[in-house]
C-alpha atoms as a PDB file:
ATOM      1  CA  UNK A   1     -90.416   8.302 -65.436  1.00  0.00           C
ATOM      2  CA  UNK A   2     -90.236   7.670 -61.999  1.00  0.00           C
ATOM      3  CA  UNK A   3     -90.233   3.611 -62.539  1.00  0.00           C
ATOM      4  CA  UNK A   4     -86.783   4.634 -64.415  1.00  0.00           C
ATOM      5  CA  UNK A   5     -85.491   6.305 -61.510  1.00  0.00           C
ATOM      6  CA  UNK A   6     -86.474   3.572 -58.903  1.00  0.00           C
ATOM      7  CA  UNK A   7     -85.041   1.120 -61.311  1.00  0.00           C
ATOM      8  CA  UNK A   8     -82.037   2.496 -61.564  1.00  0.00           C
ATOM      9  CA  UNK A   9     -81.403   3.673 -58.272  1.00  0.00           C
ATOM     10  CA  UNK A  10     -81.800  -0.095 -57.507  1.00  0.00           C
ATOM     11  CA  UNK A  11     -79.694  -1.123 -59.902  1.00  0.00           C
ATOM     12  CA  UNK A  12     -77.101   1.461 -58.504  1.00  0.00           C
ATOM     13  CA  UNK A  13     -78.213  -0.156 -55.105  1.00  0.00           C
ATOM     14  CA  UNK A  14     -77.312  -3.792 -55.835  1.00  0.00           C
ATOM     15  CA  UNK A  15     -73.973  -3.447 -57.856  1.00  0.00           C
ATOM     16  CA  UNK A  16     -73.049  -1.143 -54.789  1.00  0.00           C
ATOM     17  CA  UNK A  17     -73.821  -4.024 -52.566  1.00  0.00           C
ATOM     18  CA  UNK A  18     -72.178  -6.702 -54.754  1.00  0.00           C
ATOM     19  CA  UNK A  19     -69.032  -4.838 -54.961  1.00  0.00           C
ATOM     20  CA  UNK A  20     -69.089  -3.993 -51.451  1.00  0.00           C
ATOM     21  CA  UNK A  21     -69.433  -8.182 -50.982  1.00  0.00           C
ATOM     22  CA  UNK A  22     -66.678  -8.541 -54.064  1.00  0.00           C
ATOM     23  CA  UNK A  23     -63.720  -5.831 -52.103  1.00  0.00           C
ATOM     24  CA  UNK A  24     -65.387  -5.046 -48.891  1.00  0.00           C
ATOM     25  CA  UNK A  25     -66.375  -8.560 -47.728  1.00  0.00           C
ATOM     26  CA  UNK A  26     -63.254  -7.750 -46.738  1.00  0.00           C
ATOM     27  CA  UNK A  27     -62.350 -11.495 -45.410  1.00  0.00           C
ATOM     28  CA  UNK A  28     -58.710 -10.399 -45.407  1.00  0.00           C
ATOM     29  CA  UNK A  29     -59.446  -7.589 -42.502  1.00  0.00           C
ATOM     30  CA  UNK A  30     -60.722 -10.365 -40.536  1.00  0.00           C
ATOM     31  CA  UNK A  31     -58.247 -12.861 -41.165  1.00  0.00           C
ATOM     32  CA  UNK A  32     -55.454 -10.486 -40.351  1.00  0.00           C
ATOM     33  CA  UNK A  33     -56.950  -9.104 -37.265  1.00  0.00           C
ATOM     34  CA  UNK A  34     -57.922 -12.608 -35.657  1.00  0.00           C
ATOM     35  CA  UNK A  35     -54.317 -13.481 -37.136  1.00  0.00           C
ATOM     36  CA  UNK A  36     -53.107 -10.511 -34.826  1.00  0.00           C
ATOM     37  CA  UNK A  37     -55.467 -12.022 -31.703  1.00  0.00           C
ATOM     38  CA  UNK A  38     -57.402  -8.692 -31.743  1.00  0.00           C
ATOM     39  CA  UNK A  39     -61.035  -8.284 -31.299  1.00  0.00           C
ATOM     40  CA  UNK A  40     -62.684  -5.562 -33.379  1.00  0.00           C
ATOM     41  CA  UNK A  41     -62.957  -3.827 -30.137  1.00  0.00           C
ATOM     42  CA  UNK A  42     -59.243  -3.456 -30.186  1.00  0.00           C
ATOM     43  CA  UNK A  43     -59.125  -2.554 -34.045  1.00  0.00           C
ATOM     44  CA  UNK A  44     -61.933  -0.248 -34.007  1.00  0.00           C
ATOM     45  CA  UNK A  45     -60.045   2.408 -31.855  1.00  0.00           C
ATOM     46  CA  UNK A  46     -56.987   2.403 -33.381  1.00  0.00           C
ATOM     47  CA  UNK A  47     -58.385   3.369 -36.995  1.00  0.00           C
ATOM     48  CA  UNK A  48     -61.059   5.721 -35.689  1.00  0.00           C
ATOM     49  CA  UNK A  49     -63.768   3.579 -36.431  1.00  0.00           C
ATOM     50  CA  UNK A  50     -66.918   1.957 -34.506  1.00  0.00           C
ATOM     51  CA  UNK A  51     -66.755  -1.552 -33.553  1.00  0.00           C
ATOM     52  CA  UNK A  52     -70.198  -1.953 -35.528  1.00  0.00           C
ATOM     53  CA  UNK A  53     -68.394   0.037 -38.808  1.00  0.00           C
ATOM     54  CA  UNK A  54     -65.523  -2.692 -38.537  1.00  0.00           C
ATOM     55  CA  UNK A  55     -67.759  -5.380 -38.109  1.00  0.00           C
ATOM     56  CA  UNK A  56     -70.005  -4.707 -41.428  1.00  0.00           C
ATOM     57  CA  UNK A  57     -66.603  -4.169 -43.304  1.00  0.00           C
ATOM     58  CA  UNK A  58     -65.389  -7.765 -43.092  1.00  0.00           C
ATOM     59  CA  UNK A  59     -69.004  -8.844 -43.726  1.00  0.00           C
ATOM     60  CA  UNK A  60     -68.961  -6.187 -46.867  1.00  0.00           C
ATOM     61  CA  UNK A  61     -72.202  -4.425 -45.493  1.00  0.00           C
ATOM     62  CA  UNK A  62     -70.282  -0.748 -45.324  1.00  0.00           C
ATOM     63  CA  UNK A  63     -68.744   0.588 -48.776  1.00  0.00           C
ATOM     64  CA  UNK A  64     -65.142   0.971 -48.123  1.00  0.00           C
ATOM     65  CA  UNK A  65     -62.700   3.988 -49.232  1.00  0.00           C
ATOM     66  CA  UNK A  66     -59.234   3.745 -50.305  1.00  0.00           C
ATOM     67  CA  UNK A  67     -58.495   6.008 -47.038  1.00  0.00           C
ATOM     68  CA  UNK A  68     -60.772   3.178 -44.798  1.00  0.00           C
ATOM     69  CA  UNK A  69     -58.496   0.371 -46.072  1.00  0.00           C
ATOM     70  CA  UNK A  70     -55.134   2.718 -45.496  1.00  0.00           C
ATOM     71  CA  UNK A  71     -56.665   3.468 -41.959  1.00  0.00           C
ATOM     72  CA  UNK A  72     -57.332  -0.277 -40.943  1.00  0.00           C
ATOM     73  CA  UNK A  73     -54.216  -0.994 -42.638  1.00  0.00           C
ATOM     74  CA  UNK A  74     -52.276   1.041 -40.418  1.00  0.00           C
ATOM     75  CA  UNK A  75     -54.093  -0.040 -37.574  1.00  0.00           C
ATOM     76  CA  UNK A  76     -53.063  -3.543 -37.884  1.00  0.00           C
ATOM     77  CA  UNK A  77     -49.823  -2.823 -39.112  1.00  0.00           C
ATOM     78  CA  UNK A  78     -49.758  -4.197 -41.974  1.00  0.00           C
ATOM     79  CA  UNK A  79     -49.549  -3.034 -45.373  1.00  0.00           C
ATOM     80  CA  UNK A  80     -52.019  -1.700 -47.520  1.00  0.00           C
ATOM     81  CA  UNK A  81     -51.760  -3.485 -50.677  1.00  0.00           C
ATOM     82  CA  UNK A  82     -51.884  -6.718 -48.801  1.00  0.00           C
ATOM     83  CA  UNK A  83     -56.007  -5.561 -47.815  1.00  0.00           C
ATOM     84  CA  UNK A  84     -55.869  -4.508 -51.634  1.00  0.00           C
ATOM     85  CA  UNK A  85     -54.043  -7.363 -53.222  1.00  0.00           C
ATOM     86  CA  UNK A  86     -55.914 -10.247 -51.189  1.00  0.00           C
ATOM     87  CA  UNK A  87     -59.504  -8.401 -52.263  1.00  0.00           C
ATOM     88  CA  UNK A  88     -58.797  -8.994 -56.346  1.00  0.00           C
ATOM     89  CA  UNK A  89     -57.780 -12.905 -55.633  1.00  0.00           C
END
């Protein structure tokens, strides 16, 4: 029984991972801030976040929330559904 759970609380562990890599990679957030000139330090602020929380986004370390892509979103001033839209391509 508890080899069950381990397994598939690892399981749950790497297809959280590989989605987070698959949306939260998040190239697009860095593209669009380094588009903008900004350093995360600048972002991070601005959307209530930690440097080190923007930072693992755009390498797709942190699991990201509609409401953290709307708040980076609005930081950069940019649309939402562009974060959204460039994630599925």
């Amino acid at each position: 029984m508890l080899f069950r759970l381990a397994a598939r609380i690892s399981r749950t562990s790497l297809r959280r991972r590989r989605s987070c890599r698959e949306f939260g990679g998040l190239p697009t957030v860095r593209r669009y801030r380094k588009g903008l000139g900004w350093s995360q330090e600048r972002v991070a602020p601005m959307a209530r976040f930690g440097r080190t929380y923007i930072g693992g986004v755009e390498r797709g370390e942190r699991n990201v929330s509609l409401i953290t892509i709307v708040r980076l979103a609005r930081a950069m001033t940019i649309p939402a559904s562009d974060l959204l839209r460039d994630a599925e391509t």
